[in-house]
Protein backbone atom coordinates (compact mmCIF):
# COMPACT_ATOMS: atom_id res chain seq x y z
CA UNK A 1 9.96 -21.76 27.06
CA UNK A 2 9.94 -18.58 25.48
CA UNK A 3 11.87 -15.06 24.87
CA UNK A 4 12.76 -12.58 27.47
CA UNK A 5 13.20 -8.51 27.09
CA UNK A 6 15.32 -6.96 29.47
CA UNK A 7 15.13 -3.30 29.10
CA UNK A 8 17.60 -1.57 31.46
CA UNK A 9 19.21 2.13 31.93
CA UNK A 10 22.85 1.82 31.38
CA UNK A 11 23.57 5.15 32.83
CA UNK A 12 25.22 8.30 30.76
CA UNK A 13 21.78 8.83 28.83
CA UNK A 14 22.63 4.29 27.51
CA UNK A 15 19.58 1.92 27.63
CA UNK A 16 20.16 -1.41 27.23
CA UNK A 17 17.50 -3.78 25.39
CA UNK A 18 18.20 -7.39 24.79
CA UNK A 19 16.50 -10.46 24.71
CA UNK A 20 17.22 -13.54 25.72
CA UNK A 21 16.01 -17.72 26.22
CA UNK A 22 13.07 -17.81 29.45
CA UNK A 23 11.54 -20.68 30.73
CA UNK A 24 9.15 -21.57 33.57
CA UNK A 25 7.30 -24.51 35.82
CA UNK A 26 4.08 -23.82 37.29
CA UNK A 27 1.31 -25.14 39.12
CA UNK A 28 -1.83 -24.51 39.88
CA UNK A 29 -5.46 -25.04 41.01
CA UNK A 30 -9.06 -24.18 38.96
CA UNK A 31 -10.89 -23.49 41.85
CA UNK A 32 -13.89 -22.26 39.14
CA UNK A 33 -14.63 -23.27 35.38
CA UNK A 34 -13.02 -19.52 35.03
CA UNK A 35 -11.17 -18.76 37.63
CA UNK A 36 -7.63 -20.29 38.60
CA UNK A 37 -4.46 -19.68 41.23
CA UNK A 38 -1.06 -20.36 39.59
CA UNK A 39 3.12 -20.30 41.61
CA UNK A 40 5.66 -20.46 38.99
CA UNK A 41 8.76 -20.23 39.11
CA UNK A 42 10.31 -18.23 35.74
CA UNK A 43 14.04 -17.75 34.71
CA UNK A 44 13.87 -14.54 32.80
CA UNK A 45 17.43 -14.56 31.08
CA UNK A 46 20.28 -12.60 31.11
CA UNK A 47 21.90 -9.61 29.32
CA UNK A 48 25.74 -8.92 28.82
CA UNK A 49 26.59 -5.45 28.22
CA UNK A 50 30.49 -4.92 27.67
CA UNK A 51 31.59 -6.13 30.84
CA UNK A 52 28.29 -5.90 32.74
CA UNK A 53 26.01 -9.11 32.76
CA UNK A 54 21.95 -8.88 33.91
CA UNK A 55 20.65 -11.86 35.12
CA UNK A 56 16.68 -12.02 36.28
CA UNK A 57 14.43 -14.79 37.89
CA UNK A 58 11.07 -14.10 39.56
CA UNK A 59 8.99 -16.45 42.12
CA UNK A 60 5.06 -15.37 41.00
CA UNK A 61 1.42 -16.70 41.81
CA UNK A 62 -1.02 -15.15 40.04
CA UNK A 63 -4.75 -15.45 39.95
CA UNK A 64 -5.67 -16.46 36.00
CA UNK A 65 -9.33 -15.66 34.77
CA UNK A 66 -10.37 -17.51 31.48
CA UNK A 67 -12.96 -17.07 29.07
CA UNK A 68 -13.58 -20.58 26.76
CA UNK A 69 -14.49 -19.23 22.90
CA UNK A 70 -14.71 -22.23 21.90
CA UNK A 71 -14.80 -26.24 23.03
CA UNK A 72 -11.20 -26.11 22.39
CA UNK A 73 -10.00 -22.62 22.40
CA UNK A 74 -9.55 -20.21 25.85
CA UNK A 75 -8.40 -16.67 26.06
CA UNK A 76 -6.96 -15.73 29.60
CA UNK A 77 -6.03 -13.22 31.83
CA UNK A 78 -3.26 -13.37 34.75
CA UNK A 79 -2.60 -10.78 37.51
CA UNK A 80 -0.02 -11.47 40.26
CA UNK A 81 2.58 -10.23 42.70
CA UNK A 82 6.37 -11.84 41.78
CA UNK A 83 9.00 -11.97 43.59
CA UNK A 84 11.79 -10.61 41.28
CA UNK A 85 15.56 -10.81 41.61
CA UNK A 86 18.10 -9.11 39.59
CA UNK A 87 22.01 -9.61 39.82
CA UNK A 88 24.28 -6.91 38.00
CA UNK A 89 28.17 -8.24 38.23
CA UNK A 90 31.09 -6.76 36.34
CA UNK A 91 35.19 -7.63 37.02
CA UNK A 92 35.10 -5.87 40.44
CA UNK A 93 31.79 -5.69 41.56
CA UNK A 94 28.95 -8.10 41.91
CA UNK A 95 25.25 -6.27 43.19
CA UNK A 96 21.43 -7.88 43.44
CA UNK A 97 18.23 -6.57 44.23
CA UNK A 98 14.89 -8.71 45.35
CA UNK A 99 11.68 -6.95 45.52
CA UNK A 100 7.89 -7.74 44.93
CA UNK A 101 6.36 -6.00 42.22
CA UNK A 102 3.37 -6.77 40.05
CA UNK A 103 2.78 -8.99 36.89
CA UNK A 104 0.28 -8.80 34.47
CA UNK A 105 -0.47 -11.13 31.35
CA UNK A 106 -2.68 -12.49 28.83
CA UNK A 107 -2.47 -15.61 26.56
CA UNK A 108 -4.73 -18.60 24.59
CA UNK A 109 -4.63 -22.22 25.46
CA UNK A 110 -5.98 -24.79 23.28
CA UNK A 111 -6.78 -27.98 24.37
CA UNK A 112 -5.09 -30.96 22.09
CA UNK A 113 -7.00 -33.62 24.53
CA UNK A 114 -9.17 -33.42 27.49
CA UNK A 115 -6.18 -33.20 30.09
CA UNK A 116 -3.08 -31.78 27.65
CA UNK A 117 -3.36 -27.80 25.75
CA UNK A 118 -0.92 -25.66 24.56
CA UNK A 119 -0.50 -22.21 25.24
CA UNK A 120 1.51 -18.93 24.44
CA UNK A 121 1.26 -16.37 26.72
CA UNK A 122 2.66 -12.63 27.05
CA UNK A 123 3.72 -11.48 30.60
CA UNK A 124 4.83 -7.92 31.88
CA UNK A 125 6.25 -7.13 35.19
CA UNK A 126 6.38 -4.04 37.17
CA UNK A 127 9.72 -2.20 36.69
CA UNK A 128 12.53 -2.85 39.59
CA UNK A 129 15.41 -0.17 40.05
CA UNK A 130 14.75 1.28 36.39
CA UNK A 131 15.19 -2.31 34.54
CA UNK A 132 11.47 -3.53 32.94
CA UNK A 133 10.96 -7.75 31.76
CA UNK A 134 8.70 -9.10 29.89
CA UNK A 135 8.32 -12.42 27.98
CA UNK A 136 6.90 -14.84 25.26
CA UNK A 137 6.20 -17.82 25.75
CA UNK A 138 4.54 -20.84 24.43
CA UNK A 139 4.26 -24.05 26.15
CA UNK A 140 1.80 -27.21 27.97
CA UNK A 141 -0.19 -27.90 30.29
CA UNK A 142 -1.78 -31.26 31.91
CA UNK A 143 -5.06 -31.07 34.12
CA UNK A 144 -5.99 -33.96 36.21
């Protein structure tokens, strides 16, 4: 769970920047003490502007490269392709657009036990019709 930025062009020389609530569910598989393959699935908020409303989700895997500093500590990088999806809707008028584009982040994860760590993580995706997301997040993970 985290915060989302949704920075979109609101036409007649407007931006719009907001943030909202994101959250995500992922899996994935260490296939190498530094090397991983995540899918997630992330719900990157929503922005009303007067009587327009944003709304974002994305569909991502990623490959995730860590680096342990310490026995508890891990640094880590993620690059992946996401399948993005932005709706636009007003009173009379309702548009979306789905397109893969790229995502790139980095985080830390430290490990509480063996199996459970918590990490915060910053992602950036690639922008999609002039609108650019990012997000915070901080949240768990279980290894088995």
């Amino acid at each position: 769970v985290g915060s989302s930025k949704i920075e979109a062009d609101a036409g007649n020389g407007f931006d719009i920047s907001k943030t909202d609530t994101t959250y995500s569910v992922f899996g994935g598989y260490q296939f190498h003490p530094n090397f991983a393959a995540e899918v997630a699935y992330r719900d990157l908020g929503k922005v009303d502007n007067l009587d327009e409303r944003y709304k974002a989700h994305a569909i991502q895997a990623s490959l995730v490269g860590s680096y342990a500093v310490s026995n508890e500590v891990s640094v880590f990088g993620r690059l992946g392709v996401a399948s993005l999806k932005i709706e636009d809707s007003g009173p009379d008028f309702s548009d979306s657009v789905r397109k893969t584009k790229a995502v790139f982040g980095v985080g830390a994860r430290y490990a509480v036990t063996k199996e459970f760590g918590i990490r915060g993580e910053y992602n950036q995706y690639s922008k999609l019709e002039g609108v650019k997301l990012s997000t915070w997040t901080i949240g768990g993970d279980y290894r088995f």
